[in-house]
C-alpha atoms as a PDB file:
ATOM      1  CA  UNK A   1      83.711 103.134  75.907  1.00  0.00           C
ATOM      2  CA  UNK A   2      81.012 106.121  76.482  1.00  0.00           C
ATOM      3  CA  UNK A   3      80.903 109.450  75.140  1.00  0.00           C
ATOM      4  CA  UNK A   4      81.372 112.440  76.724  1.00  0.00           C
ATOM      5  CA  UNK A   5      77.411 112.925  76.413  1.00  0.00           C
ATOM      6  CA  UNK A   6      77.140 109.404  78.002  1.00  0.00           C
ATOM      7  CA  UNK A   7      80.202 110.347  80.251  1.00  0.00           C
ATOM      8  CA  UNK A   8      78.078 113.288  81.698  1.00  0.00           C
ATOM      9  CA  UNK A   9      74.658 111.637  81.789  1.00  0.00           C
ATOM     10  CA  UNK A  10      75.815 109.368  84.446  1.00  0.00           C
ATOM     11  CA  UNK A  11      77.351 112.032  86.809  1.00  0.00           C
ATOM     12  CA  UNK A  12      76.090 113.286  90.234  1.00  0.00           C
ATOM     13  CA  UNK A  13      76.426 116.378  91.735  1.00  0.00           C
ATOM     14  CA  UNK A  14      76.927 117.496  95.672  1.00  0.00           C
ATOM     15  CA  UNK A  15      77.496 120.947  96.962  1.00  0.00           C
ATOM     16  CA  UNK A  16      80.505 121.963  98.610  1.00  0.00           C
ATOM     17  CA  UNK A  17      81.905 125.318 100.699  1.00  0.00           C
ATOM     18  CA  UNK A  18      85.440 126.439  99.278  1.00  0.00           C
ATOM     19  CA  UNK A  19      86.801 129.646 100.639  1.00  0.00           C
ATOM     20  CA  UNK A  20      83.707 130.238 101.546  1.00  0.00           C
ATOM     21  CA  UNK A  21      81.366 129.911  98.280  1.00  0.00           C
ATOM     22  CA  UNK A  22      79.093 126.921  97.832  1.00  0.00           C
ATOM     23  CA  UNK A  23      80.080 125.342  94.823  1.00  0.00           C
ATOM     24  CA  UNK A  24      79.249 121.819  92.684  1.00  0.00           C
ATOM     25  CA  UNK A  25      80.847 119.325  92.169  1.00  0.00           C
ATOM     26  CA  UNK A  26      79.964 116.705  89.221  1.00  0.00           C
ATOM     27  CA  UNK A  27      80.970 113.080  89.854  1.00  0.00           C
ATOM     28  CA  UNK A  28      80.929 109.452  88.531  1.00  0.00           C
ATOM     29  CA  UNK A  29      80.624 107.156  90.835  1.00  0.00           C
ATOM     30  CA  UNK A  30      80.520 103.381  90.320  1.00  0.00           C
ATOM     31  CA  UNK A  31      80.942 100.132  92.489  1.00  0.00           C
ATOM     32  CA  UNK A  32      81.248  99.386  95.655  1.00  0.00           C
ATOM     33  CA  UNK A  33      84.281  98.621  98.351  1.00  0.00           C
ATOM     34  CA  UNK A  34      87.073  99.976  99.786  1.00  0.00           C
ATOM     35  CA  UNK A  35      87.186 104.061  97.982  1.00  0.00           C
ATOM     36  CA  UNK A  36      89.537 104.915  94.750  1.00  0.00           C
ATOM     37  CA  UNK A  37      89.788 108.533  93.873  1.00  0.00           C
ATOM     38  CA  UNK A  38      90.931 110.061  90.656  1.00  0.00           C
ATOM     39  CA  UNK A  39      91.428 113.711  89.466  1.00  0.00           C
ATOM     40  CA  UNK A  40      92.326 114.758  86.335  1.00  0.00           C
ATOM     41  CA  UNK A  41      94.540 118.026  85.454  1.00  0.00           C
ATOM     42  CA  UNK A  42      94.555 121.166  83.212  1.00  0.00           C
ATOM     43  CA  UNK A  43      93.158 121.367  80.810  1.00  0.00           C
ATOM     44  CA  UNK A  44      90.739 118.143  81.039  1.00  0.00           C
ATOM     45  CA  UNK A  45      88.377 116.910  83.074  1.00  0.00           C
ATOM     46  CA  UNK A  46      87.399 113.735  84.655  1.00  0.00           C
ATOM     47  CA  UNK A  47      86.702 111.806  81.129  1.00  0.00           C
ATOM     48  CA  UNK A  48      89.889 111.489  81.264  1.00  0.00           C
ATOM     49  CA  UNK A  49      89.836 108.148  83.005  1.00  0.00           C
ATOM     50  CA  UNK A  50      86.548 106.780  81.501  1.00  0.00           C
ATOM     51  CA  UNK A  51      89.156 104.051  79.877  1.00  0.00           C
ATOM     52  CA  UNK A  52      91.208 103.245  83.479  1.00  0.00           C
ATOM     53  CA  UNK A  53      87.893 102.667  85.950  1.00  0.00           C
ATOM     54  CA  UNK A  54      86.079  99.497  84.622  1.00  0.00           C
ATOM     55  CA  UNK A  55      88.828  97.094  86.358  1.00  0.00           C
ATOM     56  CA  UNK A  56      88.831  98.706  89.481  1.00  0.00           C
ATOM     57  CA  UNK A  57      85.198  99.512  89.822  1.00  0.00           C
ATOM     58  CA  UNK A  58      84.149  95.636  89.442  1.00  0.00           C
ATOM     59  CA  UNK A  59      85.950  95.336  92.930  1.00  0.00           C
ATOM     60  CA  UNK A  60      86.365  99.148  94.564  1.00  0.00           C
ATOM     61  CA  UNK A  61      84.376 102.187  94.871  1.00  0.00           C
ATOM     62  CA  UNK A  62      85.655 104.378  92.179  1.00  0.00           C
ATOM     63  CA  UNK A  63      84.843 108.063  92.580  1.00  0.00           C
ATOM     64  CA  UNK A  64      85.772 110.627  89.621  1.00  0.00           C
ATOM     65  CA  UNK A  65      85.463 114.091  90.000  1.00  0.00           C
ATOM     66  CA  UNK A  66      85.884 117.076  87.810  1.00  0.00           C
ATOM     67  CA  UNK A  67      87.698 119.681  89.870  1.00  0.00           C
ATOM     68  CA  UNK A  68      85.937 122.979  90.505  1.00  0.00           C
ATOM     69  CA  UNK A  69      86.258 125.406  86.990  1.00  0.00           C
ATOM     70  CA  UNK A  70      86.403 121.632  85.314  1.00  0.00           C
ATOM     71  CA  UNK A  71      83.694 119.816  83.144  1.00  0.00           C
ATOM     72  CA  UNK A  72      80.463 120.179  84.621  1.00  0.00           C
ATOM     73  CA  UNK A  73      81.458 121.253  88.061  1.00  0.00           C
ATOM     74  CA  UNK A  74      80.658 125.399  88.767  1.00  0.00           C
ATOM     75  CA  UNK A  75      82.807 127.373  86.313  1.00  0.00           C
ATOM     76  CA  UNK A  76      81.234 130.568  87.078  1.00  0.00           C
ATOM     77  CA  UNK A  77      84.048 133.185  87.995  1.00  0.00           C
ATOM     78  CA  UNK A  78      84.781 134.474  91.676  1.00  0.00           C
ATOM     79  CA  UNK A  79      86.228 131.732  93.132  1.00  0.00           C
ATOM     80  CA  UNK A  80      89.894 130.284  93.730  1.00  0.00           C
ATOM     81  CA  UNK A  81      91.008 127.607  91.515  1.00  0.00           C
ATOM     82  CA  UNK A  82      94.519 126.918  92.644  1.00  0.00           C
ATOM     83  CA  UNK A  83      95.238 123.461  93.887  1.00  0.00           C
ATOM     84  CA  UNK A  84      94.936 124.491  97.285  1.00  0.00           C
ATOM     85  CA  UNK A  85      91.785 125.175  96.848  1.00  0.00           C
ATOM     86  CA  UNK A  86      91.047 121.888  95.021  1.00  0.00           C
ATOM     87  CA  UNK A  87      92.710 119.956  97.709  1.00  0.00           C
ATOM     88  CA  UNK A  88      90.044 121.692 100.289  1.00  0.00           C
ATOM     89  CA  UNK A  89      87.151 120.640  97.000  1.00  0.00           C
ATOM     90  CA  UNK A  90      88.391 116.983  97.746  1.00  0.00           C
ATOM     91  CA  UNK A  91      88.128 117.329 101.610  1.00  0.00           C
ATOM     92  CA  UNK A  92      84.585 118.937 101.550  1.00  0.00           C
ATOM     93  CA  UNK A  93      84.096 116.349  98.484  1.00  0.00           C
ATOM     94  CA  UNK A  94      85.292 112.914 100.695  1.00  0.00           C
ATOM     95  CA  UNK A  95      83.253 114.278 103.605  1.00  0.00           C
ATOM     96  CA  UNK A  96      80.221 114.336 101.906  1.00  0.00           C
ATOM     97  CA  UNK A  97      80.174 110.952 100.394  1.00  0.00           C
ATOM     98  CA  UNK A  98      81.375 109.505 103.807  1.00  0.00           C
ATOM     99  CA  UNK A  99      84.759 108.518 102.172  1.00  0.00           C
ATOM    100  CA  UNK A 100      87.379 107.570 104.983  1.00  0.00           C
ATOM    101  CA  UNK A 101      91.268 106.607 103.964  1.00  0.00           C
ATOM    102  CA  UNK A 102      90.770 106.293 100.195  1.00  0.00           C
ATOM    103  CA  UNK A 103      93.224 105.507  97.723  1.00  0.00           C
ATOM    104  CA  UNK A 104      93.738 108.330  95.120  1.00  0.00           C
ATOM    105  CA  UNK A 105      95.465 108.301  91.715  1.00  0.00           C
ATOM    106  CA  UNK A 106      95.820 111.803  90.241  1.00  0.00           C
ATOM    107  CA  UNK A 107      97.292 113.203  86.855  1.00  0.00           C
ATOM    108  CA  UNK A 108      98.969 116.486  86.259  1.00  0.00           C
ATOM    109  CA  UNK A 109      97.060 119.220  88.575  1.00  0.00           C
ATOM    110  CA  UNK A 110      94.834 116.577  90.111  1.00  0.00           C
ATOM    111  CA  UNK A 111      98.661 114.549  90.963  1.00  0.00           C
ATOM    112  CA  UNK A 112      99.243 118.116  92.608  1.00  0.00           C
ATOM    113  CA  UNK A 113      96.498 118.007  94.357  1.00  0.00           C
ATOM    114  CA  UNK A 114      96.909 114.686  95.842  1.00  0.00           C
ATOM    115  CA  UNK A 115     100.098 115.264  97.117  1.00  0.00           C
ATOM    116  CA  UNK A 116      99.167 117.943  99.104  1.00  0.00           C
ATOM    117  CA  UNK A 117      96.151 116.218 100.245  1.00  0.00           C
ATOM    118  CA  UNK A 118      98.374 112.781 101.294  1.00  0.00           C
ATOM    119  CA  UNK A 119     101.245 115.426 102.672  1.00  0.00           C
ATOM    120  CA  UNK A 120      98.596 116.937 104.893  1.00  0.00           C
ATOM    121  CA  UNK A 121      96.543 113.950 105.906  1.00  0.00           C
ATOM    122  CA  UNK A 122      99.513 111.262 106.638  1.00  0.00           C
ATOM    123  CA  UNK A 123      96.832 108.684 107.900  1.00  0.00           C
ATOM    124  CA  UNK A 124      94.298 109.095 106.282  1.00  0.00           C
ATOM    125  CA  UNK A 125      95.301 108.047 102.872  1.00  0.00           C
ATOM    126  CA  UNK A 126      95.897 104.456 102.398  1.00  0.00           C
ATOM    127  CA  UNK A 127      97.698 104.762  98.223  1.00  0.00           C
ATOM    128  CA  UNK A 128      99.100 107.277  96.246  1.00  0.00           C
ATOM    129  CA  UNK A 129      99.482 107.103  92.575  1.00  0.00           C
ATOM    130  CA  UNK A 130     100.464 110.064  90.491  1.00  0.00           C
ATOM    131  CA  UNK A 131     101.066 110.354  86.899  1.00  0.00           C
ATOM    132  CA  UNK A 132     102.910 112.913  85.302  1.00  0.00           C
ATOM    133  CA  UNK A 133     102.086 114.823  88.203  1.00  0.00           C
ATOM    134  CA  UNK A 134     102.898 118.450  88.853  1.00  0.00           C
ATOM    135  CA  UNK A 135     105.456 118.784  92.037  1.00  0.00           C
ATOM    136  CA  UNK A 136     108.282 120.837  93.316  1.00  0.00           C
ATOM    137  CA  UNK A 137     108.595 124.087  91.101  1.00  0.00           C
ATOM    138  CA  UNK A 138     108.143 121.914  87.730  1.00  0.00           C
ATOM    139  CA  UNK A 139     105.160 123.968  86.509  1.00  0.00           C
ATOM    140  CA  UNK A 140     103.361 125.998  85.265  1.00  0.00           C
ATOM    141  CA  UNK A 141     104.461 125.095  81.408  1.00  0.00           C
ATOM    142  CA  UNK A 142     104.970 127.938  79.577  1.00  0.00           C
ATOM    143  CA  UNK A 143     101.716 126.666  77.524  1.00  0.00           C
ATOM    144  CA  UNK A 144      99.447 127.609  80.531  1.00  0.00           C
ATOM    145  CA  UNK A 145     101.397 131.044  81.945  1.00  0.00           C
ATOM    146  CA  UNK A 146     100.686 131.912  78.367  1.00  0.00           C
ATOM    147  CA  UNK A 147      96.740 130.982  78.987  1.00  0.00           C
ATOM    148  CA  UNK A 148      96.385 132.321  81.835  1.00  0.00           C
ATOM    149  CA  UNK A 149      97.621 136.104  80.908  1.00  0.00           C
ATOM    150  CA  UNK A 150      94.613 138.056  81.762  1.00  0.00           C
ATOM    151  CA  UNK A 151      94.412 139.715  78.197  1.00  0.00           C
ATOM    152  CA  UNK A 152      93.608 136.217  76.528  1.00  0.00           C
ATOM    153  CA  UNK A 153      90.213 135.900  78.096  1.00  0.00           C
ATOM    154  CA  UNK A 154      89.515 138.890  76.500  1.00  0.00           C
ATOM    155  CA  UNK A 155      91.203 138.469  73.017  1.00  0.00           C
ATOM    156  CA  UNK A 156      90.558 134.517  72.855  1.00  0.00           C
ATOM    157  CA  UNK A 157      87.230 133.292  70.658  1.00  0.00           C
ATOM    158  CA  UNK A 158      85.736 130.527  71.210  1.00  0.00           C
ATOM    159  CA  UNK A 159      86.671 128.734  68.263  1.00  0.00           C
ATOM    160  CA  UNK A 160      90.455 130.026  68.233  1.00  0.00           C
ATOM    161  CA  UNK A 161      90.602 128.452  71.857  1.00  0.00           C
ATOM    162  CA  UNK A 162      89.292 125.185  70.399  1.00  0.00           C
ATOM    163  CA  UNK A 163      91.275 125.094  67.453  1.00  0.00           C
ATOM    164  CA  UNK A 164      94.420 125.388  70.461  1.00  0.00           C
ATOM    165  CA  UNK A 165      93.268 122.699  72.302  1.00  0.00           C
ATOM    166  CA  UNK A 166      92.991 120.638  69.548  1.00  0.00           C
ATOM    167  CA  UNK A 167      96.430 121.345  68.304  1.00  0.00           C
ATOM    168  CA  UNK A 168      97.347 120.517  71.550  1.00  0.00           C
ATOM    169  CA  UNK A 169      96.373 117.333  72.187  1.00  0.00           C
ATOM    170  CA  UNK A 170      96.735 116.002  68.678  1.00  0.00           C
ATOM    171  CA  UNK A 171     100.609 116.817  68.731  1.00  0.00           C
ATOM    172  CA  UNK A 172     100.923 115.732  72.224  1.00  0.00           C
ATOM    173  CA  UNK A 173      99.512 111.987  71.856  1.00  0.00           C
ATOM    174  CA  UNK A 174     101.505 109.317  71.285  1.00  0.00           C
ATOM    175  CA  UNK A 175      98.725 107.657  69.373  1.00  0.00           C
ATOM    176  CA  UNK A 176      95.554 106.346  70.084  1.00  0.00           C
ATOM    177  CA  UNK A 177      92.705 104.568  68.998  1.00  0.00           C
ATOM    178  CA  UNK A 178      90.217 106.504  71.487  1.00  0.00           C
ATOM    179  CA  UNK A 179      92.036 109.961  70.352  1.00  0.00           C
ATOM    180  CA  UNK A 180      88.995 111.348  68.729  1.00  0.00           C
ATOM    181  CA  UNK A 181      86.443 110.394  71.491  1.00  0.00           C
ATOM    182  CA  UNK A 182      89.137 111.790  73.574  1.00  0.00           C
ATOM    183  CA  UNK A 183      89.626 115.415  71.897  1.00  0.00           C
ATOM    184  CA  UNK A 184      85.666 115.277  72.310  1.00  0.00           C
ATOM    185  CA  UNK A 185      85.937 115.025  75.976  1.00  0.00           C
ATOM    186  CA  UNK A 186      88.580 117.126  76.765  1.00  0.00           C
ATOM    187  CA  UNK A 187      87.377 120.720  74.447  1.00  0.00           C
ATOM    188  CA  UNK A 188      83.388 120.255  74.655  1.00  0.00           C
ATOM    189  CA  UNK A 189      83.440 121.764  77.935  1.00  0.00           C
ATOM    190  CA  UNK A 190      85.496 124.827  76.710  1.00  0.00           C
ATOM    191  CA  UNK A 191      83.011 125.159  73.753  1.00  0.00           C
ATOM    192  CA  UNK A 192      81.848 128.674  74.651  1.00  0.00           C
ATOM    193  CA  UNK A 193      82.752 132.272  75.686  1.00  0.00           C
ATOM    194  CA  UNK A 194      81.733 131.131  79.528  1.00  0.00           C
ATOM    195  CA  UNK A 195      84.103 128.089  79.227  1.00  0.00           C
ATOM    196  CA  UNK A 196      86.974 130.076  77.695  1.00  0.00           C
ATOM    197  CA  UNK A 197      86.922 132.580  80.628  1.00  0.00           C
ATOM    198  CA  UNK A 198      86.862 129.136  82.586  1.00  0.00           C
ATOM    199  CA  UNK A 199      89.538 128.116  81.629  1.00  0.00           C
ATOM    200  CA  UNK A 200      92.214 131.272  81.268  1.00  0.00           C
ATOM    201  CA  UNK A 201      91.073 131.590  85.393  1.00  0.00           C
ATOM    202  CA  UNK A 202      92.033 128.148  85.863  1.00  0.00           C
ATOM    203  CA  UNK A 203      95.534 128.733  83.917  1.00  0.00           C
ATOM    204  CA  UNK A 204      95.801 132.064  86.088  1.00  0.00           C
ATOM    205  CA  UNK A 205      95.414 130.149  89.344  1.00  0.00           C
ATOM    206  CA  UNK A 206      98.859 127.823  89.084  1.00  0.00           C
ATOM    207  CA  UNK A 207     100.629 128.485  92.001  1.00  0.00           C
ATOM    208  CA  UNK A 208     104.557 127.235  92.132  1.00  0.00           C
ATOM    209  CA  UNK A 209     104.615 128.057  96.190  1.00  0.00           C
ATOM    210  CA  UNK A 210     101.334 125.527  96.613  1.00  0.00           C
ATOM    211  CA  UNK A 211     103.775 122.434  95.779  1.00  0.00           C
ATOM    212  CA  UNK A 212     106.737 123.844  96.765  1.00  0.00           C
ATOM    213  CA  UNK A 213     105.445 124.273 100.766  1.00  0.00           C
ATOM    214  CA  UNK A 214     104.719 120.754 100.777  1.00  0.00           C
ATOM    215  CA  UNK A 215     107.546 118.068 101.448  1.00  0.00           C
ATOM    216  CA  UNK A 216     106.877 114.965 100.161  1.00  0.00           C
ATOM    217  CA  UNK A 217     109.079 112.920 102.147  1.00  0.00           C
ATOM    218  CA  UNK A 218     105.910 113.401 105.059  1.00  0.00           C
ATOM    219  CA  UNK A 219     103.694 111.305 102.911  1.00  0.00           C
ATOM    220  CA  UNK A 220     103.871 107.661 104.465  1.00  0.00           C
ATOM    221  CA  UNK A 221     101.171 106.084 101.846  1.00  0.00           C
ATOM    222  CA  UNK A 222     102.135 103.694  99.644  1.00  0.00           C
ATOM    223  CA  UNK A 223     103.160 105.306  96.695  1.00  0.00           C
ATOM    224  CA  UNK A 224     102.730 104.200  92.579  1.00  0.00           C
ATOM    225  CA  UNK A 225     104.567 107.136  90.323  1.00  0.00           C
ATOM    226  CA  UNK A 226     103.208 105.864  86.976  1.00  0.00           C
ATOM    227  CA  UNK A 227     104.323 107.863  84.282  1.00  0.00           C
ATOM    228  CA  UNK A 228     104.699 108.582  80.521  1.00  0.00           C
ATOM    229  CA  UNK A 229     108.187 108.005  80.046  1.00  0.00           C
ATOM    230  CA  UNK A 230     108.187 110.487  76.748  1.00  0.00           C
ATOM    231  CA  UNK A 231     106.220 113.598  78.884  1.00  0.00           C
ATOM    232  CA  UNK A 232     107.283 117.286  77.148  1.00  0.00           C
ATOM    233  CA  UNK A 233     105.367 119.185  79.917  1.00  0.00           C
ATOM    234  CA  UNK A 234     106.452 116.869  83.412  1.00  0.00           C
ATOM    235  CA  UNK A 235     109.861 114.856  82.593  1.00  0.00           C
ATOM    236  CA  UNK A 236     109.977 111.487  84.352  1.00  0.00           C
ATOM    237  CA  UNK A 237     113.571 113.041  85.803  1.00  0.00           C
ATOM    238  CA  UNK A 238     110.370 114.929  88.566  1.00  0.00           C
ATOM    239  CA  UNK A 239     108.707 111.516  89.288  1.00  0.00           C
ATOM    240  CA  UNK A 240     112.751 110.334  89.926  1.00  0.00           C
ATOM    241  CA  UNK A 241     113.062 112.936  92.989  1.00  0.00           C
ATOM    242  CA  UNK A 242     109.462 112.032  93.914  1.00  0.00           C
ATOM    243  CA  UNK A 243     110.883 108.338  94.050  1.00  0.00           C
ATOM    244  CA  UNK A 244     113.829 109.740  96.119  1.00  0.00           C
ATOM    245  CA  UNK A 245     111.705 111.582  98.371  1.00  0.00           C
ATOM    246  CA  UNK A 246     108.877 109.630  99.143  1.00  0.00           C
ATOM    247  CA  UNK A 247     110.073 106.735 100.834  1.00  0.00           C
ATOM    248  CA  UNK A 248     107.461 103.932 100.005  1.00  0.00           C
ATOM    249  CA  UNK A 249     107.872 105.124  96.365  1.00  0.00           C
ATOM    250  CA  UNK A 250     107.971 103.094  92.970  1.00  0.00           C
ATOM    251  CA  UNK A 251     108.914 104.538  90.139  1.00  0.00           C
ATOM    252  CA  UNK A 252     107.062 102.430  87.031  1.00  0.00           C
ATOM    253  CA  UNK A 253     108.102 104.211  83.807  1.00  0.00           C
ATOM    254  CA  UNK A 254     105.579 103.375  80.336  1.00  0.00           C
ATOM    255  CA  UNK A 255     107.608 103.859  76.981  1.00  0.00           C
ATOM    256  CA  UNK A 256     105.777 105.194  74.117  1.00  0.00           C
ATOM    257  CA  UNK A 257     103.658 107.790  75.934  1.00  0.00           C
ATOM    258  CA  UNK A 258     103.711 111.091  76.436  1.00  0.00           C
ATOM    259  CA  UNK A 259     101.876 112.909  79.424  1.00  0.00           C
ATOM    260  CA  UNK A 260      98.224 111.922  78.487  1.00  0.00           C
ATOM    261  CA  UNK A 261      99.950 108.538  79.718  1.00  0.00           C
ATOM    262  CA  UNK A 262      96.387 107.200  79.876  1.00  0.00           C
ATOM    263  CA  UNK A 263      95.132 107.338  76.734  1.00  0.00           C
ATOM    264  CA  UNK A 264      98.894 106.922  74.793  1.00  0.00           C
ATOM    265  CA  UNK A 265      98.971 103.303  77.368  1.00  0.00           C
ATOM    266  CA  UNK A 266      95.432 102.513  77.791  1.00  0.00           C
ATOM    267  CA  UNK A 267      96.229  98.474  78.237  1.00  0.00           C
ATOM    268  CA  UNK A 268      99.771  98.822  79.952  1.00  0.00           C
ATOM    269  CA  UNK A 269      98.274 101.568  82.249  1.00  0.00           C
ATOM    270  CA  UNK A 270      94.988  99.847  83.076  1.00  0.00           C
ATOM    271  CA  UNK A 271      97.488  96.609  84.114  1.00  0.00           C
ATOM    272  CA  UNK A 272      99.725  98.584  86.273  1.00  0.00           C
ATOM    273  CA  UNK A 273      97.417 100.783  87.842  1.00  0.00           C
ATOM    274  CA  UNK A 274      95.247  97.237  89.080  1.00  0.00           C
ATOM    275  CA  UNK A 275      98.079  95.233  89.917  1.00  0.00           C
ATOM    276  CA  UNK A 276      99.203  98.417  92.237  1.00  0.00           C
ATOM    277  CA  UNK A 277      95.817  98.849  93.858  1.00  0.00           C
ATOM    278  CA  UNK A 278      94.762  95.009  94.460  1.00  0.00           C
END
């Protein structure tokens, strides 16, 4: 499995026009075929999936971005974050690399994201799989209003923010052998005063009404909810009205993982996840 370092090496980046402001995006792209799409959440970034992709890339296009105030896409402050403003990133993003009617899997923020994206482009998006997805009003966590409190950019150091995120993660994985690669990849990013300020605008830009407008019984792709059946921050009980909304829905529940479903399920999710999008 790569590094982070390794993880980043092989990225691209594009420019792309949010709101107005031209902004980067960093990408992996790999293989070749019919487009797959995956966005991570807060507060990761696209390494997330470095342990999903292999399968599918040796027969799709796989395309990974880090969202905008993410990894190594612009972090610099003055721009929206919200997931509206992502799901416009991932227009202006798809455009550029002359993707038409990909599939997309998305996790947390980046599941957010998606749905919006599928609820607003009905034809244009062939599959849908979200784990442990935001939707509805079932964020933000407490964890993140907390972050995103405009004091704790301020009063936050750069190794108090680290030492969080690594409390974090560590008590919220189930257990995994790729946990220390994966801590790696998840806090290098926010390893410095920039990064901290990164993230606490990223926190501060979770906005309830930008799932809530949405109704997801518009989206007509075929749908995969794939989900950590042990999540603290998204129950599975949200991916069961997701099921009951979205009427091509299947609910596929994994035991033994909490919401970094991914990297608690590696095998189990890999398997699902390619069986879904053959």
């Amino acid at each position: 499995m790569p590094s982070y370092a390794e993880w980043t090496a092989a990225q691209e980046t594009t420019a792309v026009t949010v709101d107005g402001h031209e902004l980067d995006v960093a990408y992996y792209d790999e293989g070749s075929g019919d487009p797959v799409v995956f966005l991570h959440g807060i507060p990761t970034n696209s390494y997330l999936w470095r342990d999903v992709i292999g399968p599918i890339a040796a027969e799709r296009r796989v395309i990974v971005p880090d969202m905008i105030g993410y990894g190594n896409s612009s972090m610099f402050d003055g721009f929206d974050r919200s997931i509206r403003a992502q799901e416009e990133m991932i227009t202006e993003l798809l455009s550029a690399l002359d993707v038409e009617s990909p599939s997309l899997v998305g996790h947390d923020l980046g599941g957010g994201v998606f749905l919006r994206y599928a609820a607003h482009h009905p034809d244009a998006v062939d599959e849908l799989v979200l784990s442990n997805s935001i939707a509805y009003d079932s964020w933000p966590i407490q964890l993140i209003t907390d972050l995103g409190l405009p004091e704790t950019a301020r009063e936050t150091g750069v190794e108090e923010l680290q030492a969080m995120l690594d409390d974090l993660f560590r008590d919220t994985l189930s257990g995994s052998e790729h946990s220390e690669a994966f801590l790696d990849g998840m806090t290098t990013p926010w390893d410095s005063e920039a990064g901290v300020t990164s993230l606490v605008r990223n926190a501060i830009s979770t906005n309830t009404n930008h799932t809530t407008e949405i109704d997801p019984a518009t989206i007509e792709a075929r749908t995969l909810l794939l989900w950590g059946a042990d999540d603290q921050f998204q129950s599975i009980e949200w991916a069961e009205r997701l099921q009951a909304d979205i009427q091509t829905a299947e609910l596929i529940g994994l035991d033994d993982a909490n919401h970094w479903v991914m990297e608690d399920r590696p095998d189990a999710y890999r398997d699902e996840l390619a069986d879904f999008l053959r």
